[in-house]
Protein backbone atom coordinates (compact mmCIF):
# COMPACT_ATOMS: atom_id res chain seq x y z
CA UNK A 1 0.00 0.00 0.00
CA UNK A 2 2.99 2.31 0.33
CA UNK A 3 3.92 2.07 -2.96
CA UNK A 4 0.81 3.18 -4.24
CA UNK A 5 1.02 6.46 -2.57
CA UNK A 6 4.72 7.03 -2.99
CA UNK A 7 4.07 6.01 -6.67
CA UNK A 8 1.07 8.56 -6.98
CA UNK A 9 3.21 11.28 -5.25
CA UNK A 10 6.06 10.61 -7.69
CA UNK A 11 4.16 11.33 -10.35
CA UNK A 12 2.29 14.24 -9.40
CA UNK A 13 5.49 16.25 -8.37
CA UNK A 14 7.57 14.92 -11.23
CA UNK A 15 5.04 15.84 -13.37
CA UNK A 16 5.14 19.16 -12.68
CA UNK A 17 8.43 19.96 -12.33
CA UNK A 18 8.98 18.69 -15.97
CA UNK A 19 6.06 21.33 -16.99
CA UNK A 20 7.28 24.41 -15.02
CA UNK A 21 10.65 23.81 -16.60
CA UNK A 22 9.16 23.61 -20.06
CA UNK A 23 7.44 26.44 -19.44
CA UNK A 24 10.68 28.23 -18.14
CA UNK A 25 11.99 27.65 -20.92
CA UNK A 26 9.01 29.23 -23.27
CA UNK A 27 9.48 32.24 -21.43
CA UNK A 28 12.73 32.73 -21.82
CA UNK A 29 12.81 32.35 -25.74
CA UNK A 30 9.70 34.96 -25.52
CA UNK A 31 11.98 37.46 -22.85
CA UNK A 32 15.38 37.19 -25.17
CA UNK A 33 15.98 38.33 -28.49
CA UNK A 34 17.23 34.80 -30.12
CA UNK A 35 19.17 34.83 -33.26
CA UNK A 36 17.34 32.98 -36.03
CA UNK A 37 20.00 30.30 -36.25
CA UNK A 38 23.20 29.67 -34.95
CA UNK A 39 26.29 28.44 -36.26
CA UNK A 40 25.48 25.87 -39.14
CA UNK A 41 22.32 25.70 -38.42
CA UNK A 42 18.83 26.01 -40.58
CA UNK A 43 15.25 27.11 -40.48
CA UNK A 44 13.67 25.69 -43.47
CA UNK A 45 10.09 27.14 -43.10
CA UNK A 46 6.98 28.20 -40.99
CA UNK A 47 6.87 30.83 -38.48
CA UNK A 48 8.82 31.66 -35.05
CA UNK A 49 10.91 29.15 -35.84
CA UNK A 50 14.55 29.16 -34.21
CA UNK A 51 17.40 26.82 -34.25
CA UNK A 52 20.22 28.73 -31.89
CA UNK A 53 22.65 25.21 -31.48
CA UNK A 54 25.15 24.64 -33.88
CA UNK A 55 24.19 22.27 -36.41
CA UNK A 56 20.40 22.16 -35.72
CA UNK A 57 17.50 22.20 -37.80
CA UNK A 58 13.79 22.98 -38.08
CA UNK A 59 12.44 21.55 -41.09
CA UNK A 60 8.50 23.95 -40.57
CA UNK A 61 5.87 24.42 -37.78
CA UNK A 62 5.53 27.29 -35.53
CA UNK A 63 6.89 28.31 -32.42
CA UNK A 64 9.47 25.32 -32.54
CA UNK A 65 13.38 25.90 -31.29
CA UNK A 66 16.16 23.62 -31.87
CA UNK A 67 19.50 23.76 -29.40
CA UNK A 68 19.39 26.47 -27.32
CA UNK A 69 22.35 28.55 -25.83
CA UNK A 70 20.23 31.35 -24.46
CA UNK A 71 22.61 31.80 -21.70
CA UNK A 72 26.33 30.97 -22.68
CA UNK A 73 26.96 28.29 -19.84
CA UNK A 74 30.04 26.40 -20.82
CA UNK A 75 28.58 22.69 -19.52
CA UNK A 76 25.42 22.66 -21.43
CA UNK A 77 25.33 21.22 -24.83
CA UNK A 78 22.48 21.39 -27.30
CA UNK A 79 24.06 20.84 -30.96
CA UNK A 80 22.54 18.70 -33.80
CA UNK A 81 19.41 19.07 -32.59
CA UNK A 82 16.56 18.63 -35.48
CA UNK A 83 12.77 19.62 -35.15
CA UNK A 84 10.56 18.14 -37.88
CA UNK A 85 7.23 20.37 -37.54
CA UNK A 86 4.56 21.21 -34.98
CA UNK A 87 3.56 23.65 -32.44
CA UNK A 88 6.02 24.90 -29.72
CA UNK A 89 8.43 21.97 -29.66
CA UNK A 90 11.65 22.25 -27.99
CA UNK A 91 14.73 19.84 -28.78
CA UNK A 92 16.61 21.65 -26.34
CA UNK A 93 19.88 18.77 -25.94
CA UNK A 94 22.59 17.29 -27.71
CA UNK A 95 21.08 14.83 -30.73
CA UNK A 96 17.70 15.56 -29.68
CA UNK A 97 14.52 14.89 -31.72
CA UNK A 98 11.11 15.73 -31.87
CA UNK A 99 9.42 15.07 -35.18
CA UNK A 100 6.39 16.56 -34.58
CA UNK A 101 3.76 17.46 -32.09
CA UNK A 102 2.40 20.43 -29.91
CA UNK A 103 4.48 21.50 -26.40
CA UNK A 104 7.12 18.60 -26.74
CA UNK A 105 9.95 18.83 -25.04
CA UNK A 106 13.52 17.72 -24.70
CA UNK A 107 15.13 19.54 -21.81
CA UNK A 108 18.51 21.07 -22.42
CA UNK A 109 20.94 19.03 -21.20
CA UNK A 110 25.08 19.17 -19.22
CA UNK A 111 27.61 17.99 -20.94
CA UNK A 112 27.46 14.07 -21.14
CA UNK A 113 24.05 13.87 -20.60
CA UNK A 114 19.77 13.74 -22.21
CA UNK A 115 22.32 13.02 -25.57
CA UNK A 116 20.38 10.78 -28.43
CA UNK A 117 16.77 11.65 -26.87
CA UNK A 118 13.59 11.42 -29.21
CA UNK A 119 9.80 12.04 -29.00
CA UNK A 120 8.12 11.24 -32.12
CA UNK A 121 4.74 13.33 -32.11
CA UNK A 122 1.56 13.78 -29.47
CA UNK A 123 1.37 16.63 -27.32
CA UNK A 124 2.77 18.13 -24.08
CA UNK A 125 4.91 15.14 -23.93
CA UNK A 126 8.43 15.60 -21.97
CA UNK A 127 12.10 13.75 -21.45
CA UNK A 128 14.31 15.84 -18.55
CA UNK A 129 17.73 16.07 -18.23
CA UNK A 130 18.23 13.35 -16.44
CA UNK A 131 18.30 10.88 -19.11
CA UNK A 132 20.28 9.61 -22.16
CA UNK A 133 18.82 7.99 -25.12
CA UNK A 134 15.10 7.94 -24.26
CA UNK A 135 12.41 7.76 -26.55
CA UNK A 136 9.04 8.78 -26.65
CA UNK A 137 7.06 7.57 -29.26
CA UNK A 138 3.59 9.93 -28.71
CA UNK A 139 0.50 10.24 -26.92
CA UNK A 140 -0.08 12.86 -24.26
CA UNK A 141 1.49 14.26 -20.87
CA UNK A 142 3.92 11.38 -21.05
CA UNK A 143 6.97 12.21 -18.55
CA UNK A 144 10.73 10.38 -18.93
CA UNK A 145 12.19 11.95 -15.65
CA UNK A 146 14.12 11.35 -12.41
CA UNK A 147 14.11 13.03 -9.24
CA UNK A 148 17.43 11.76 -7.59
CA UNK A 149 20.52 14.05 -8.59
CA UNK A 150 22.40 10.68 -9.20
CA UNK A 151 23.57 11.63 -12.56
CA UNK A 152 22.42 10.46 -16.37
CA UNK A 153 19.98 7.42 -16.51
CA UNK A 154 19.64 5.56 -20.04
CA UNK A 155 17.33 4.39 -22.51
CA UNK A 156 13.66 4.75 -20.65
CA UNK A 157 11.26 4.13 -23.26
CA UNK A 158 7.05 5.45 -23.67
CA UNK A 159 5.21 3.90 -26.40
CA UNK A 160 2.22 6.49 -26.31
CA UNK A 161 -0.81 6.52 -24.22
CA UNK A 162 -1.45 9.06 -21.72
CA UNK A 163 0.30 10.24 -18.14
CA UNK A 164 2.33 8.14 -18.38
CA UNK A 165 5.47 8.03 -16.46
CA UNK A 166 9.31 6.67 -16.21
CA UNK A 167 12.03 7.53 -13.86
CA UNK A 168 14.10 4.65 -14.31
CA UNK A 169 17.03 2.98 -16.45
CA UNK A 170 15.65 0.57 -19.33
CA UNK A 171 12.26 1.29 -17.74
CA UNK A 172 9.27 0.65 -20.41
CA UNK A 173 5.69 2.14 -20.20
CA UNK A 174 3.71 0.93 -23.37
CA UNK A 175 0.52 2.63 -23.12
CA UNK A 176 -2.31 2.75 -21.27
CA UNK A 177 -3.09 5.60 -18.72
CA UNK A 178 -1.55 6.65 -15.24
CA UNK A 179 1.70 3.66 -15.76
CA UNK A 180 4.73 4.39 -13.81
CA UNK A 181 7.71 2.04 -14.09
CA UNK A 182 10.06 3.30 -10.90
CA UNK A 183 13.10 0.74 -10.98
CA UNK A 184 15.64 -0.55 -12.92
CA UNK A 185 14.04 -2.48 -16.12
CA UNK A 186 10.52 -2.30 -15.02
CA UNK A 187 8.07 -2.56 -17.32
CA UNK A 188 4.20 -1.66 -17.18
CA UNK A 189 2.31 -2.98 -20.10
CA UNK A 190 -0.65 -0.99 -20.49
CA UNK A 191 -3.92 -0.37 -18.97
CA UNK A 192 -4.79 1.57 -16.18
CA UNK A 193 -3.09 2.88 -12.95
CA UNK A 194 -0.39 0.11 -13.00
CA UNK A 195 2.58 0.75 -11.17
CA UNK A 196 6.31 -1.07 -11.36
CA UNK A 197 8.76 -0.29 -8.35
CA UNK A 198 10.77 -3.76 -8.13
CA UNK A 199 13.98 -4.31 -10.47
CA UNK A 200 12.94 -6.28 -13.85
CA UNK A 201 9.58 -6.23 -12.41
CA UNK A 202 6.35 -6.25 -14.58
CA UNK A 203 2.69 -5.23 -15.01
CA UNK A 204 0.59 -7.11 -17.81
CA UNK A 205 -2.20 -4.59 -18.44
CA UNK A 206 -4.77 -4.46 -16.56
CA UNK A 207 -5.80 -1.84 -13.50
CA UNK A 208 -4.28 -0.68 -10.40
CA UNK A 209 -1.71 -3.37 -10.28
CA UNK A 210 1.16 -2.52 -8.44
CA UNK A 211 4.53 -4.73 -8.68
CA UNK A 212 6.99 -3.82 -5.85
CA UNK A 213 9.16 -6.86 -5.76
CA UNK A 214 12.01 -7.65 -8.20
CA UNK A 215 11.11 -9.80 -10.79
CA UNK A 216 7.75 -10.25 -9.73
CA UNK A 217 4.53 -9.98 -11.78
CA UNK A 218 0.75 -8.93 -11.29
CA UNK A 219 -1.93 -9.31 -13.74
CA UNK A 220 -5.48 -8.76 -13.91
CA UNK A 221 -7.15 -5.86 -11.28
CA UNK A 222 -5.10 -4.79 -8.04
CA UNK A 223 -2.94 -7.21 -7.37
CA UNK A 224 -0.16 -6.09 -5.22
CA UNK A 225 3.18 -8.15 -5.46
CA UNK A 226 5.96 -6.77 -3.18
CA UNK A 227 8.08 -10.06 -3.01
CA UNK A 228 10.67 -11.29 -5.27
CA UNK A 229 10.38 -13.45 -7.69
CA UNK A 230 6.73 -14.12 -7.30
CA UNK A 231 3.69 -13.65 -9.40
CA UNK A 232 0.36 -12.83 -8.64
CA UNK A 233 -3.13 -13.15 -11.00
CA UNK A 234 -6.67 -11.30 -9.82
CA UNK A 235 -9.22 -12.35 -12.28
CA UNK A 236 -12.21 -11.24 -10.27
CA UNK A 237 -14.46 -8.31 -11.13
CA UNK A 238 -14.56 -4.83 -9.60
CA UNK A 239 -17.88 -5.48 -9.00
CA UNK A 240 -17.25 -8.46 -6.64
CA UNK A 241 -15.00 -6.03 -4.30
CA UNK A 242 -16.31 -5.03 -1.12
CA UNK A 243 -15.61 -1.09 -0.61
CA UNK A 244 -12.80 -1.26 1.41
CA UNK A 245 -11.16 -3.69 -0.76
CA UNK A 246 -8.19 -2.06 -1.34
CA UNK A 247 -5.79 -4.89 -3.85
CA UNK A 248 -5.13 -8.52 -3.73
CA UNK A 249 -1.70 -9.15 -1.58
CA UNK A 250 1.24 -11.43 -1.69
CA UNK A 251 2.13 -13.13 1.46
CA UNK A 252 4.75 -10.94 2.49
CA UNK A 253 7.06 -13.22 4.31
CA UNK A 254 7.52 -15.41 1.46
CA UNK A 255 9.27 -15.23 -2.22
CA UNK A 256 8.89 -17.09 -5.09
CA UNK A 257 5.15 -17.49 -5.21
CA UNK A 258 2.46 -18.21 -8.10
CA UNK A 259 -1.06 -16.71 -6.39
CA UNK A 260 -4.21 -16.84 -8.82
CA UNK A 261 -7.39 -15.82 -7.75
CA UNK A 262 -10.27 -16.49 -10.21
CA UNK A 263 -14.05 -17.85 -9.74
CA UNK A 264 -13.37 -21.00 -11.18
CA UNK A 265 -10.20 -23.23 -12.68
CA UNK A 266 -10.45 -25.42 -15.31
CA UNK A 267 -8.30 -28.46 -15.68
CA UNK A 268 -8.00 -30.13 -19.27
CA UNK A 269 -5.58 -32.89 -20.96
CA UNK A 270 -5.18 -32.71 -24.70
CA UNK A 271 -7.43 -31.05 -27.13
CA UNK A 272 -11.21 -31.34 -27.16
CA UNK A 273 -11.27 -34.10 -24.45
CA UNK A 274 -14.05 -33.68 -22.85
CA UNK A 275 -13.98 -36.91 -20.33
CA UNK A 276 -10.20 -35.32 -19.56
CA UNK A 277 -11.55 -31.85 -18.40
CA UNK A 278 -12.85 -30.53 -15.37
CA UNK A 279 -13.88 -27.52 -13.04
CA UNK A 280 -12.75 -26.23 -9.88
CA UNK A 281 -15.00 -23.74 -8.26
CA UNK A 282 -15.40 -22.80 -4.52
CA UNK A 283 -18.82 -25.21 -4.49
CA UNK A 284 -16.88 -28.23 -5.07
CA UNK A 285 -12.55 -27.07 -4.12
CA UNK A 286 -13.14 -29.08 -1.07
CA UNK A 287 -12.83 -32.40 -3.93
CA UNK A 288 -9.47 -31.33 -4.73
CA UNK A 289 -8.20 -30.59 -1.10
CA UNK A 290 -9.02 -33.74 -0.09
CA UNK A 291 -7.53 -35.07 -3.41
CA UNK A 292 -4.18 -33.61 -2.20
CA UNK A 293 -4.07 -34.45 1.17
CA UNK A 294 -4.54 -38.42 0.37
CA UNK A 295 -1.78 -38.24 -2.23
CA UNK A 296 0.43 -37.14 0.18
C-alpha cells in the first residue's frame, strides 16, 4: 500500500516539475531576443521558428526551437538538434529529436548527458535532463524523468498513451493511462493505474496493479506483489470487491510465489477431451483438497 502512494506522489510532483521547466523555458525564448539560427544551423520554413545550437535544424511548424544557448553556460550542450514540424516543440539537448507534435519537449541538457533523446509526435509530452537515449514515441502528458541528482539514466522508453510516467534505467511504459515504471528495467504494459517499483519487475495490463518486488509480476485488477520473484493473478471483477477492498496481496514473508485468484479453474488434458476436463470452483474445491491431502 505504500507504494501506491509514494508512486502517486512521484508522479504528481515529477510531473510538474517537468512542466514548469518547459514552461521556463518558453518564457525565456519569448523574454530574449534569439538569433534565427546559430552556427550551421537552418530554419527551413513556418513561423517563429529558431534553431540557436550549432548544427540544428527545423524543417516547418511554428513556435518550434532547436538547441538552445540562451545563456552561454560552458557545460550545457544542445548541438545537432533537429525539429521536424509542430507547435512549440523544444529539442533543447545534444542529438535531440522531436518530429512533430504540440508543447514537446527535450530539456537542455550538461555535458554528457539527455544526448540521443527522441519524442516522435503527441502533445505536451516531456524527457528531462536526467536521461540519455530515451524515446518517446507519442501520446499525451507522457513524462521520462528522475528526481534523484544521481547523474544520467539511459534508454527509458514510452510507447504512447497518456500520463504516463518513467524515472528509471531501461524502464518501459507501453501505453495505457496513469503507468509508472520506478526501478531498474521495469516494465508496465498498459492499462490503467499500474505501477512497477521492483527491479525487472512487470505489469501485464490491466488496472491498479502494483509490482513492488524484483522480478515479480501482477496481472489482472489490483494485485499487489511486493516479493521477489513471485507472481500474482486477480481475475475477479470490480464489482465483486467489497468497498474497502483495497488490492489482492502477496504473502509478504515469502518469495517465489504463483497466487491466482479467479471464480473458477479449469483443468483439461489434450485437445477437445471432454472426459479429460474438469472444473474447480469454490462449491466443489473441497474435492481437490481432499484429493491432495490423500496423495500425500
Amino acid at each position: 500500500m505504500k507504494f501506491y502512494y509514494y508512486a502517486i506522489l512521484s508522479i504528481t510532483y515529477l510531473w510538474g516539475v517537468v512542466v514548469a521547466h518547459r514552461d521556463a523555458s518558453m518564457r525565456s525564448m519569448q523574454d530574449i531576443e534569439l538569433p534565427l539560427t546559430g552556427d550551421f544551423s537552418v530554419v527551413i520554413q513556418g513561423e517563429s521558428n529558431f534553431a540557436p545550437g550549432k548544427f540544428c535544424n527545423v524543417n516547418g511548424g511554428k513556435g518550434n526551437e532547436a538547441g538552445t544557448d540562451l545563456f552561454n553556460e560552458p557545460d550545457f550542450e544542445s548541438d545537432y538538434a533537429i525539429i521536424g514540424g509542430g507547435l512549440e516543440n523544444i529539442a533543447g539537448s545534444r542529438f535531440s529529436t522531436i518530429t512533430g507534435g504540440t508543447k514537446n519537449s527535450v530539456s537542455r541538457g550538461k555535458k554528457n548527458n539527455l544526448k540521443h533523446s527522441t519524442i516522435s509526435g503527441g502533445n505536451s509530452n516531456g524527457i528531462s535532463d536526467s536521461f540519455i537515449s530515451s524515446v518517446i514515441t507519442g501520446g499525451a502528458f507522457n513524462r521520462v524523468d528522475l528526481s534523484s541528482e544521481s547523474g544520467a539514466s539511459t534508454g527509458c522508453t514510452i510507447s504512447g498513451g497518456t500520463n504516463n510516467f518513467c524515472s528509471t534505467e531501461y524502464g518501459v511504459a507501453t501505453g495505457g493511462d496513469f503507468n509508472g515504471v520506478f526501478d531498474g528495467a521495469a516494465v508496465a504494459f498498459g492499462g490503467l493505474g499500474n505501477g512497477g517499483s521492483g527491479l525487472s519487475s512487470t505489469s501485464v495490463g490491466g488496472e491498479n496493479n502494483l509490482v513492488g518486488g524484483d522480478f515479480s509480476i501482477g496481472l489482472g485488477l489490483r494485485t499487489i506483489v511486493d516479493n521477489d520473484s513471485s507472481m500474482v493473478i486477480n481475475l475477479i471483477a470490480s464489482s465483486d470487491f467489497s468497498d474497502d477492498f483495497f488490492g489482492f496481496e502477496s504473502d509478504t514473508d515469502v518469495d517465489g510465489q504463483f497466487i491466482v485468484n479467479a471464480e473458477s479453474f479449469t483443468f483439461q488434458i489434450g485437445r477437445n477431451r471432454d472426459d479429460l476436463r474438469f472444473q474447480i470452483t469454490e462449491d466443489n474445491i473441497q474435492n481437490l483438497i481432499d484429493a491432495l491431502e490423500n496423495a500425500a
